[in-house]
C-alpha atoms as a PDB file:
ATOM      1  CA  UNK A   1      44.845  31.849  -8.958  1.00  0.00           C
ATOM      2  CA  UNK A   2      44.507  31.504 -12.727  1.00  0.00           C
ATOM      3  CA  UNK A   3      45.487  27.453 -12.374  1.00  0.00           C
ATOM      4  CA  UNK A   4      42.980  27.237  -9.680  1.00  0.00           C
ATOM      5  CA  UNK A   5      40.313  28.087 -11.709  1.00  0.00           C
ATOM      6  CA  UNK A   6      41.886  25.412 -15.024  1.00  0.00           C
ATOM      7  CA  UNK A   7      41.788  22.935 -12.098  1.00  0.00           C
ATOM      8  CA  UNK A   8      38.458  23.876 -11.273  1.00  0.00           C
ATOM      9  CA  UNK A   9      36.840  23.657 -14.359  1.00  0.00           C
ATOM     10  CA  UNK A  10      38.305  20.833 -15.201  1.00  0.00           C
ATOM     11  CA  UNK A  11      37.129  19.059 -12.154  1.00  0.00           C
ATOM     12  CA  UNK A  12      33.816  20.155 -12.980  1.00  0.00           C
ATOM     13  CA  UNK A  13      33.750  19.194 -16.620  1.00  0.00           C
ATOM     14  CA  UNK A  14      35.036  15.643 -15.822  1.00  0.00           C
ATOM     15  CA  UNK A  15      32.230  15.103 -13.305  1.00  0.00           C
ATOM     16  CA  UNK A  16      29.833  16.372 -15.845  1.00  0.00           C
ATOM     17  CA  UNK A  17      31.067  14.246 -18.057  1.00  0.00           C
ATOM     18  CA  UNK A  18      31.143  11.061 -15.543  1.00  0.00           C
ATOM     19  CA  UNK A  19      27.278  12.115 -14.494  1.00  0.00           C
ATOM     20  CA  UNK A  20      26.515  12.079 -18.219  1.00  0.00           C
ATOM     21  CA  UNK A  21      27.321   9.385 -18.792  1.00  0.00           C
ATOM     22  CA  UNK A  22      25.830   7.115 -15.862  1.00  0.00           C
ATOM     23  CA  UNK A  23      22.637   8.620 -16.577  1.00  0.00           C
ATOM     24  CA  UNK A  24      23.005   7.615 -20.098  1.00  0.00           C
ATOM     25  CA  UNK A  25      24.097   3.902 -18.514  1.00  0.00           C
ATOM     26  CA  UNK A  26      21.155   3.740 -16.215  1.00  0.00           C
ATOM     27  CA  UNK A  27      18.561   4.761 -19.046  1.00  0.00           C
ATOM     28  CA  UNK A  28      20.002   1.969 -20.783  1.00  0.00           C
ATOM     29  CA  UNK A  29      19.436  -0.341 -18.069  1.00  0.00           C
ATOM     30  CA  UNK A  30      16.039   0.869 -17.467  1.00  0.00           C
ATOM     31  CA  UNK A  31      14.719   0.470 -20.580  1.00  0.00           C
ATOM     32  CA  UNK A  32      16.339  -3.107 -20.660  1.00  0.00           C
ATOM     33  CA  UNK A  33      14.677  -3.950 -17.431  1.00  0.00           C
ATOM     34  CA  UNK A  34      11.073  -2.416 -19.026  1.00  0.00           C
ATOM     35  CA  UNK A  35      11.793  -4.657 -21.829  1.00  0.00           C
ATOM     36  CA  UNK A  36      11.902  -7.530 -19.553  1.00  0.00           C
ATOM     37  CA  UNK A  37       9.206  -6.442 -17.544  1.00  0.00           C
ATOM     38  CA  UNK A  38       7.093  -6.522 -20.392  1.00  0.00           C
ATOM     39  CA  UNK A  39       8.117  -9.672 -21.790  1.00  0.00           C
ATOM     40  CA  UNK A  40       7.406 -11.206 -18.414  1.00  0.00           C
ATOM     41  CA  UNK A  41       4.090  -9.684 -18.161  1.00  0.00           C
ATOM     42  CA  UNK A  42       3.094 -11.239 -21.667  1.00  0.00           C
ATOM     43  CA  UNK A  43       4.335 -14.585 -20.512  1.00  0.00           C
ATOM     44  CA  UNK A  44       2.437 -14.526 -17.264  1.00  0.00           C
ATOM     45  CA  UNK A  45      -0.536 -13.909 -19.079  1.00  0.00           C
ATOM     46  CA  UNK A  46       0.174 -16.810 -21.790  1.00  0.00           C
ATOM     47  CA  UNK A  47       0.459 -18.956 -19.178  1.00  0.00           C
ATOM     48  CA  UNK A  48      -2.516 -17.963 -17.661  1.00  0.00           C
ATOM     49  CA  UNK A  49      -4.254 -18.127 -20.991  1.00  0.00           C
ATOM     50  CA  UNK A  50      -7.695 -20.870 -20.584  1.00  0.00           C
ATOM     51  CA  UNK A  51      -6.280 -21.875 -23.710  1.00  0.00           C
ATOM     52  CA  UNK A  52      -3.388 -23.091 -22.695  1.00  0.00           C
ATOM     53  CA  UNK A  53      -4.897 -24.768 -19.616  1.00  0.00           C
ATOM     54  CA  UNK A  54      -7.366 -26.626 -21.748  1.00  0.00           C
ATOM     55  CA  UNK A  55      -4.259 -27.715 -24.125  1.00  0.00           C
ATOM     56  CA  UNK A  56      -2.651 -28.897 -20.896  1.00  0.00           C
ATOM     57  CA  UNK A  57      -5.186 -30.269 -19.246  1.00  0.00           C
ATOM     58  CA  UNK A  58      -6.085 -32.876 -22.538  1.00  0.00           C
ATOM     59  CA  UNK A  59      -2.186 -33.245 -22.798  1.00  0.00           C
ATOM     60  CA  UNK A  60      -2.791 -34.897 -19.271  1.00  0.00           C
ATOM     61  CA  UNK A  61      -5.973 -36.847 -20.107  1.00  0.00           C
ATOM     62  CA  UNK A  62      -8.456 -34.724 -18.915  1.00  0.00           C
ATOM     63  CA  UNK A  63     -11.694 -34.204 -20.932  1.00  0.00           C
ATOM     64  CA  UNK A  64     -14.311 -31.456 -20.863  1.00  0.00           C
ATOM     65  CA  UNK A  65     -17.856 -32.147 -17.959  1.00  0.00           C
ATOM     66  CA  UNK A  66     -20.183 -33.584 -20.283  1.00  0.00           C
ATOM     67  CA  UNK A  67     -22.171 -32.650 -17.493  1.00  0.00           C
ATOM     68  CA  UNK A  68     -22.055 -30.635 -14.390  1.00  0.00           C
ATOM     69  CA  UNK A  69     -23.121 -31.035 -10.781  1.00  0.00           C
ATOM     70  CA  UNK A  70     -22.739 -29.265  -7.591  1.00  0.00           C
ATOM     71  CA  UNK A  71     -22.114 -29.843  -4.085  1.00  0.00           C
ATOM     72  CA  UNK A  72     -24.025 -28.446  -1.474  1.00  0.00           C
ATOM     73  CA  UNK A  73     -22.738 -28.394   2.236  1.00  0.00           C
ATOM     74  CA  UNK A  74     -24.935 -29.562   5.482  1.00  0.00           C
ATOM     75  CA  UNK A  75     -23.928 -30.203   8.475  1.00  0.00           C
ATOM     76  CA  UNK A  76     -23.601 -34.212   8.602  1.00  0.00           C
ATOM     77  CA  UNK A  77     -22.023 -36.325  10.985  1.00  0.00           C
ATOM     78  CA  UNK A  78     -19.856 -37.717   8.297  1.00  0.00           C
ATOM     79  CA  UNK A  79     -19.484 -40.469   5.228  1.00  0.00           C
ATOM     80  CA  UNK A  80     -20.255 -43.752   5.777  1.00  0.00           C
ATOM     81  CA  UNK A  81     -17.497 -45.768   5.552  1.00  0.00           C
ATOM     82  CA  UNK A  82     -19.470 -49.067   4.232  1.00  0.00           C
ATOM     83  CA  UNK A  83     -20.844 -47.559   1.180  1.00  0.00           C
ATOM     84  CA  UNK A  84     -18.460 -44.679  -0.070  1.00  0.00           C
ATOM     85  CA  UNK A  85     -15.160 -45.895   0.966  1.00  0.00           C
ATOM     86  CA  UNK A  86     -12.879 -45.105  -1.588  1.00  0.00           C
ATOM     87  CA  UNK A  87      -9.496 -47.250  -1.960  1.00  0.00           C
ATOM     88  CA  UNK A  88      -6.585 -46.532  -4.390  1.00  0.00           C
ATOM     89  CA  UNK A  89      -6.199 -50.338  -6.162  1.00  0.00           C
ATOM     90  CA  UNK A  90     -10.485 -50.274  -6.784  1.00  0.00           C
ATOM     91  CA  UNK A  91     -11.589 -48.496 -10.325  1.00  0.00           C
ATOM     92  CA  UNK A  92     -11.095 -44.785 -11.311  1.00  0.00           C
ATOM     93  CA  UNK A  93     -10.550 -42.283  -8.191  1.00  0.00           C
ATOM     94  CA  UNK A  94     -12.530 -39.794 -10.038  1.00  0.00           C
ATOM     95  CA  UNK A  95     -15.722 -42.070 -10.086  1.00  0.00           C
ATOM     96  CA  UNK A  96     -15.325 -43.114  -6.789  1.00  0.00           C
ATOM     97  CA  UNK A  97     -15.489 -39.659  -5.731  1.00  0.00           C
ATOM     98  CA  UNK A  98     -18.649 -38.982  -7.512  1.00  0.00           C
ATOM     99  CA  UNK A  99     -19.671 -42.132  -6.115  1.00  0.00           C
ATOM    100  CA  UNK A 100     -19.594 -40.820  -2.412  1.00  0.00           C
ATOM    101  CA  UNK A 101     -20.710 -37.383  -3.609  1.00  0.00           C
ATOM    102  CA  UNK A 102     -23.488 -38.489  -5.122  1.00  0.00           C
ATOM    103  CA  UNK A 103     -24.026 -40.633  -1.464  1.00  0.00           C
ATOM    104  CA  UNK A 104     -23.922 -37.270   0.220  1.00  0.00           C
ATOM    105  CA  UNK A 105     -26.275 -35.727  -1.862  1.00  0.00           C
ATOM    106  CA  UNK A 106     -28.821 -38.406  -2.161  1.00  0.00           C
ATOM    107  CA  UNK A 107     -28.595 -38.413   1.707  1.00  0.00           C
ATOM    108  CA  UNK A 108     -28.962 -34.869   1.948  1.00  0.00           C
ATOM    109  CA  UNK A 109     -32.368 -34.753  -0.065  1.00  0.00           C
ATOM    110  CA  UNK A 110     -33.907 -37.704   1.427  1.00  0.00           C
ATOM    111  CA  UNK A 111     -33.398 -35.923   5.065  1.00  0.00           C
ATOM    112  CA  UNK A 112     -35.124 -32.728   4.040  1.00  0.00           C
END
């Protein structure tokens, strides 16, 4: 009976000791994951950063509005395609699509 209990205790006391130490193991990969967490939550928000679009977005050519306009929706049967049609070989796409917005708007205000 006496080994029983040796056997026993010993059991125990290695199981104790192998539950010790995967908690230990899994603290240690929990704080590494946090770590990363972290350090994927500050990226995200770098990247996110208007500063960094700016920076990009002059890196590509792009220039701050020297002015702004806006674009107001009515129902209209559509663009005409004689004096907005906008083709990739003719000027700056960007212009040309101020071009027709501007047609749509000047439309707009001379139907109301």
């Amino acid at each position: 009976m006496g080994a029983g209990i040796g056997i026993a205790y010993v059991s125990q006391t290695a199981h104790a000791t192998s539950s010790t130490y995967r908690a230990s193991t899994l603290a240690a990969d929990q704080q590494v994951l946090r770590t990363q967490y972290q350090q994927l939550q500050d990226e995200l928000a770098r990247l996110q950063s208007s500063e960094r679009i700016v920076a990009a977005a002059q890196q590509l050519g792009m220039r701050p509005a020297s002015s702004w306009a806006y674009v107001t929706s009515h129902a209209q049967a559509g663009l005409s395609s004689s004096s907005t049609q906008l083709t990739a070989t003719s000027g700056d796409a960007l212009q040309q699509l101020l071009t027709a917005l501007n047609a749509i708007t000047d439309s707009g205000d001379t139907a109301r």
